[in-house]
Protein backbone atom coordinates (compact mmCIF):
# COMPACT_ATOMS: atom_id res chain seq x y z
CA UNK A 1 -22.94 12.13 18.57
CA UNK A 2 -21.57 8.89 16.72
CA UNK A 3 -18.14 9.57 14.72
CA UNK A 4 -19.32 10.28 10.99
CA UNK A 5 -16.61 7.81 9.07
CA UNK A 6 -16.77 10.78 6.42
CA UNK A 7 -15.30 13.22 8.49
CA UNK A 8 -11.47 13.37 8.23
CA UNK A 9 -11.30 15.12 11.26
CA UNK A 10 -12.98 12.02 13.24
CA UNK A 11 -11.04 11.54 16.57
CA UNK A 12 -12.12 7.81 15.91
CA UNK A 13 -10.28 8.60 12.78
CA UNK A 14 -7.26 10.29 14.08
CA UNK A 15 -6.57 7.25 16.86
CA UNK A 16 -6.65 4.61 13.93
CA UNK A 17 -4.12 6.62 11.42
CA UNK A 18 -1.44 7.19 14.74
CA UNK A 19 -2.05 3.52 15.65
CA UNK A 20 -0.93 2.89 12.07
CA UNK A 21 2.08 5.09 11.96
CA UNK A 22 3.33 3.64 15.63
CA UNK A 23 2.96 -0.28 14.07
CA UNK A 24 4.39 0.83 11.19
CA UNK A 25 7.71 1.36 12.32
CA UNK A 26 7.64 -0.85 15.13
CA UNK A 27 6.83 -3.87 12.68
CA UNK A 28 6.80 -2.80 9.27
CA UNK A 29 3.94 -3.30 6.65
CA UNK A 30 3.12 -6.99 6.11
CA UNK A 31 3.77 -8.02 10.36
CA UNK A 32 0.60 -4.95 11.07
CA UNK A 33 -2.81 -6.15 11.11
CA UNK A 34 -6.32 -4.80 11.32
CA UNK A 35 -5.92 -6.34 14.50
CA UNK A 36 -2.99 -5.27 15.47
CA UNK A 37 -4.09 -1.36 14.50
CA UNK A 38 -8.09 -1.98 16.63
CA UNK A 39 -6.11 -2.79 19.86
CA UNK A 40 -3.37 -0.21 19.89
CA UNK A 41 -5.62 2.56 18.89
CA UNK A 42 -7.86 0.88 21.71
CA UNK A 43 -10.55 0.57 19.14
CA UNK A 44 -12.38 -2.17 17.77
CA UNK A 45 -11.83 -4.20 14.58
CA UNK A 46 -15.14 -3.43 13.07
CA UNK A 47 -14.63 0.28 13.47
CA UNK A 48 -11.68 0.31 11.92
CA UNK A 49 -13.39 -1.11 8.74
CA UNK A 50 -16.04 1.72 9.45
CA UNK A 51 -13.35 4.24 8.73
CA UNK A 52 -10.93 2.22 6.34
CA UNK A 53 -12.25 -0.45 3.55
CA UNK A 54 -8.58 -2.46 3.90
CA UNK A 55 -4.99 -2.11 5.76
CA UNK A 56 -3.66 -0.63 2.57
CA UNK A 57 -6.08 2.35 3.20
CA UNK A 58 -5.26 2.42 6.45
CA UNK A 59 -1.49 3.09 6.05
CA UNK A 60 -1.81 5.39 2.84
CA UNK A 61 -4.18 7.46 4.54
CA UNK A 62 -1.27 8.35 6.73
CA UNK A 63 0.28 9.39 4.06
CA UNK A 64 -2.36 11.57 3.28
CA UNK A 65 -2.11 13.14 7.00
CA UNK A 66 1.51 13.72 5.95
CA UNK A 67 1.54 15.48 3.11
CA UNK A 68 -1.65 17.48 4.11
CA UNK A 69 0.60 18.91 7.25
CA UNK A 70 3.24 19.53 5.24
CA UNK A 71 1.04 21.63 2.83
CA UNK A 72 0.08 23.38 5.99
CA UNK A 73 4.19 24.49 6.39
CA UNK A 74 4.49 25.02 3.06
CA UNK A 75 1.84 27.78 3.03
CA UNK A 76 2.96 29.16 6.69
CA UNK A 77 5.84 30.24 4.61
CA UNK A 78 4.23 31.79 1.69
CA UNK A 79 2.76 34.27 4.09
CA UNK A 80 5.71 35.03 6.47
CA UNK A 81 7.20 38.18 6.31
CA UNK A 82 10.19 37.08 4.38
CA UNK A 83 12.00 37.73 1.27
CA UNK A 84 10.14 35.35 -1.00
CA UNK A 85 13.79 33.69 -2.01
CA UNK A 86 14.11 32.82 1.79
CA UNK A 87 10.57 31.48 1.86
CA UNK A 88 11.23 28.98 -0.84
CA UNK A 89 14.68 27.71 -0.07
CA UNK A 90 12.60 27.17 3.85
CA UNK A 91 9.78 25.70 1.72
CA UNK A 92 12.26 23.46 -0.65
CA UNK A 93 14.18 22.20 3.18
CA UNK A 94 10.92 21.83 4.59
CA UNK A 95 9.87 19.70 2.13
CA UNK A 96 12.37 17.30 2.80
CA UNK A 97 13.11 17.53 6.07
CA UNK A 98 9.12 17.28 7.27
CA UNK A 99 8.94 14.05 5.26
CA UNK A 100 12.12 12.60 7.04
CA UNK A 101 11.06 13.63 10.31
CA UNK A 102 7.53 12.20 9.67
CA UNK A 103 9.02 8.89 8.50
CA UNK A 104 12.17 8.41 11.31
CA UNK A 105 10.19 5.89 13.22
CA UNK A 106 9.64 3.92 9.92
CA UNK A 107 13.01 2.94 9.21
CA UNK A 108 12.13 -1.25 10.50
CA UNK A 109 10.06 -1.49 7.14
CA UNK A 110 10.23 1.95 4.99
CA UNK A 111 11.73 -0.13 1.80
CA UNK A 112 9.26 -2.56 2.75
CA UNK A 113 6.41 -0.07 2.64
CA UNK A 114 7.08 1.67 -0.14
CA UNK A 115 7.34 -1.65 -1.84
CA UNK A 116 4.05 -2.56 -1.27
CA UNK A 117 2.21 -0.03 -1.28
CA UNK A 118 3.99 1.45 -4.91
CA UNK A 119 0.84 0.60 -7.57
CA UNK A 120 -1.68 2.75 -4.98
CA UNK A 121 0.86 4.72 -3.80
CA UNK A 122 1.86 6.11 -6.93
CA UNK A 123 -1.94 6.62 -8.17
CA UNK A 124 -1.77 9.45 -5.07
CA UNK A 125 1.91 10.48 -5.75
CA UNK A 126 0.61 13.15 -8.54
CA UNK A 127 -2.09 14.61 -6.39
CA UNK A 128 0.74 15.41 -3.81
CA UNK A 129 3.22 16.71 -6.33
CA UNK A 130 0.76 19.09 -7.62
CA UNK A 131 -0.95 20.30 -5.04
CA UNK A 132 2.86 21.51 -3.16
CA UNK A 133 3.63 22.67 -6.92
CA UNK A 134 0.37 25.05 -6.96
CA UNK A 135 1.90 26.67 -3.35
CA UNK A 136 5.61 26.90 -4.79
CA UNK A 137 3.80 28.46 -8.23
CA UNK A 138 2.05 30.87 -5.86
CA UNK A 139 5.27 32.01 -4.27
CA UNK A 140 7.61 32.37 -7.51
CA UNK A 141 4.76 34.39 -8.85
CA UNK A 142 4.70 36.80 -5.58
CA UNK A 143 8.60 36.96 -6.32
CA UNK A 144 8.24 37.42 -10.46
CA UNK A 145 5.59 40.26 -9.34
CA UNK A 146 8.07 42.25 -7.37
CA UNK A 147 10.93 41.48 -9.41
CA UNK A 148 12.76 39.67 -7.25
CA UNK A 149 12.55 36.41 -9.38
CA UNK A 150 13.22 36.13 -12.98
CA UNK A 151 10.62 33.66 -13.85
CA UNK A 152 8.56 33.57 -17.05
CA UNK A 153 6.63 30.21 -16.01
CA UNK A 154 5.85 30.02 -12.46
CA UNK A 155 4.02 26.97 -12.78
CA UNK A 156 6.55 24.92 -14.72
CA UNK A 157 9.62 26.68 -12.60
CA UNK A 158 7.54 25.08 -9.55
CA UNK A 159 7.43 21.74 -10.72
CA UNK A 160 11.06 21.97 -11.79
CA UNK A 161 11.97 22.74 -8.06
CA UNK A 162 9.82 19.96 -6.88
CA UNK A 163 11.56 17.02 -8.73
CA UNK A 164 15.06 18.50 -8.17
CA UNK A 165 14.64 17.92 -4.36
CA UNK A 166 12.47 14.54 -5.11
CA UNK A 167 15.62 12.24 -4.67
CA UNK A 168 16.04 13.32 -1.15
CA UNK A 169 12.63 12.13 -0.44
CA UNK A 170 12.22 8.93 1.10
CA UNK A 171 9.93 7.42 -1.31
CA UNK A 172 13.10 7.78 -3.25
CA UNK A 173 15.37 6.39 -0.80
CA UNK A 174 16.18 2.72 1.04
CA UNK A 175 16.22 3.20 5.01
CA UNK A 176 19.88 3.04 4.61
CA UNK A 177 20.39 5.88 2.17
CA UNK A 178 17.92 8.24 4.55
CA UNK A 179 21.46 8.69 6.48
CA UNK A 180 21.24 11.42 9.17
CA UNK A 181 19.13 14.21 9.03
CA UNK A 182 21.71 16.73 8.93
CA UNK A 183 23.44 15.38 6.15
CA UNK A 184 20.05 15.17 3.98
CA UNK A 185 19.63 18.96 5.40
CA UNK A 186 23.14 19.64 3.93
CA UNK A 187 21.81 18.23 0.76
CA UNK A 188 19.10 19.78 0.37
CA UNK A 189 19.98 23.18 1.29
CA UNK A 190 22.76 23.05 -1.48
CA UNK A 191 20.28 21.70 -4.17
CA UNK A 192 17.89 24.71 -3.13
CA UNK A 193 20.84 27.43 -3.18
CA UNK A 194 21.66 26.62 -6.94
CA UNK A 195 18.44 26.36 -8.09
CA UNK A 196 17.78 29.93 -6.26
CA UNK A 197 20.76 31.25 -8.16
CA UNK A 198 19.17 30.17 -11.25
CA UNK A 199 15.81 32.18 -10.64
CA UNK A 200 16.87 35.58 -8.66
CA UNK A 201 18.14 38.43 -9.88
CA UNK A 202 21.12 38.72 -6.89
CA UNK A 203 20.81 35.63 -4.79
CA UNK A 204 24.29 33.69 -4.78
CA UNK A 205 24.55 30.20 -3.32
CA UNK A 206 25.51 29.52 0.71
């Protein structure tokens, strides 16, 4: 059966996006063509265009794959037998940390990418944000429920955890300022402990 360019699940698909993400870092964003995407994904042009309208699509739709996994991690945690302060400081790290590790292999043309892709990118930015915000909202409401969390707003608590930890994103960040990942995990588990001591009842930071 042909590949239905509709179906995000496509193998077709999935060889196109990793062709992108491997150029990507190897080149940057304005050195990657079509081209350049059809023969490493061992694909040809034409059915790249089946799948993607432009290169643009192409590279934010790996984006896309990102953040989707990462909302996969994020609600791993929300049902792991944990105290539901430990699952969001894990969720707030992971976060951060699932976004550096997806983007280490991008540091030849991150600025560069972000750069050019900001108008669209941006446009997608707030579907992102709110879609990990409805998971964190989930959790801090598990944690108001059993009075673990003093939280009269989950919703707007959520979103307040989400942009505290959004300048450690690399959206946020030149490939210089990324640094090493255990100093951004440094960073961000300190952000996460004082906003945790803000919402439990007994949590203190470290």
């Amino acid at each position: 059966m042909a590949n239905d360019p509709g179906d995000e699940s496509s193998p077709t698909r999935e060889l196109i996006l990793d062709a992108a993400e491997q150029l990507i870092g190897v080149l940057g964003y304005s050195k990657t063509t079509v081209d350049d995407v059809a023969r490493t994904a061992g694909v040809g042009k034409r059915t790249v265009y089946v799948y993607f309208p432009t290169k643009e699509e192409v590279i934010l739709c790996t984006i896309d794959r990102i953040v989707e996994r990462l909302l996969a991690r994020l609600r791993a945690h929300t049902v792991a037998d944990t105290p539901r302060a430990a699952a969001v400081r894990a969720m707030l790290l992971e976060r951060v940390l699932f976004r550096f590790d997806s983007v280490r292999d991008y540091r030849h043309g991150l600025d560069e990418l972000f750069a050019s892709l900001r108008p669209a990118y941006l446009a997608r930015r707030k579907t992102y944000f709110d879609a990990e915000a409805a998971v964190f909202a989930g959790v801090l409401a598990a944690g108001v429920e059993t009075g673990e969390f003093t939280c009269p707003d989950p919703p707007s608590a959520a979103e307040t955890l989400l942009l505290a930890t959004n300048s450690l994103l690399p959206y946020a960040l030149s490939a210089r300022e990324l640094g090493r990942r255990k100093d951004v995990e440094a960073k961000a588990g300190r952000i996460a402990d004082l906003l945790l001591y803000g919402l439990c009842r007994e949590v203190r930071p470290g």
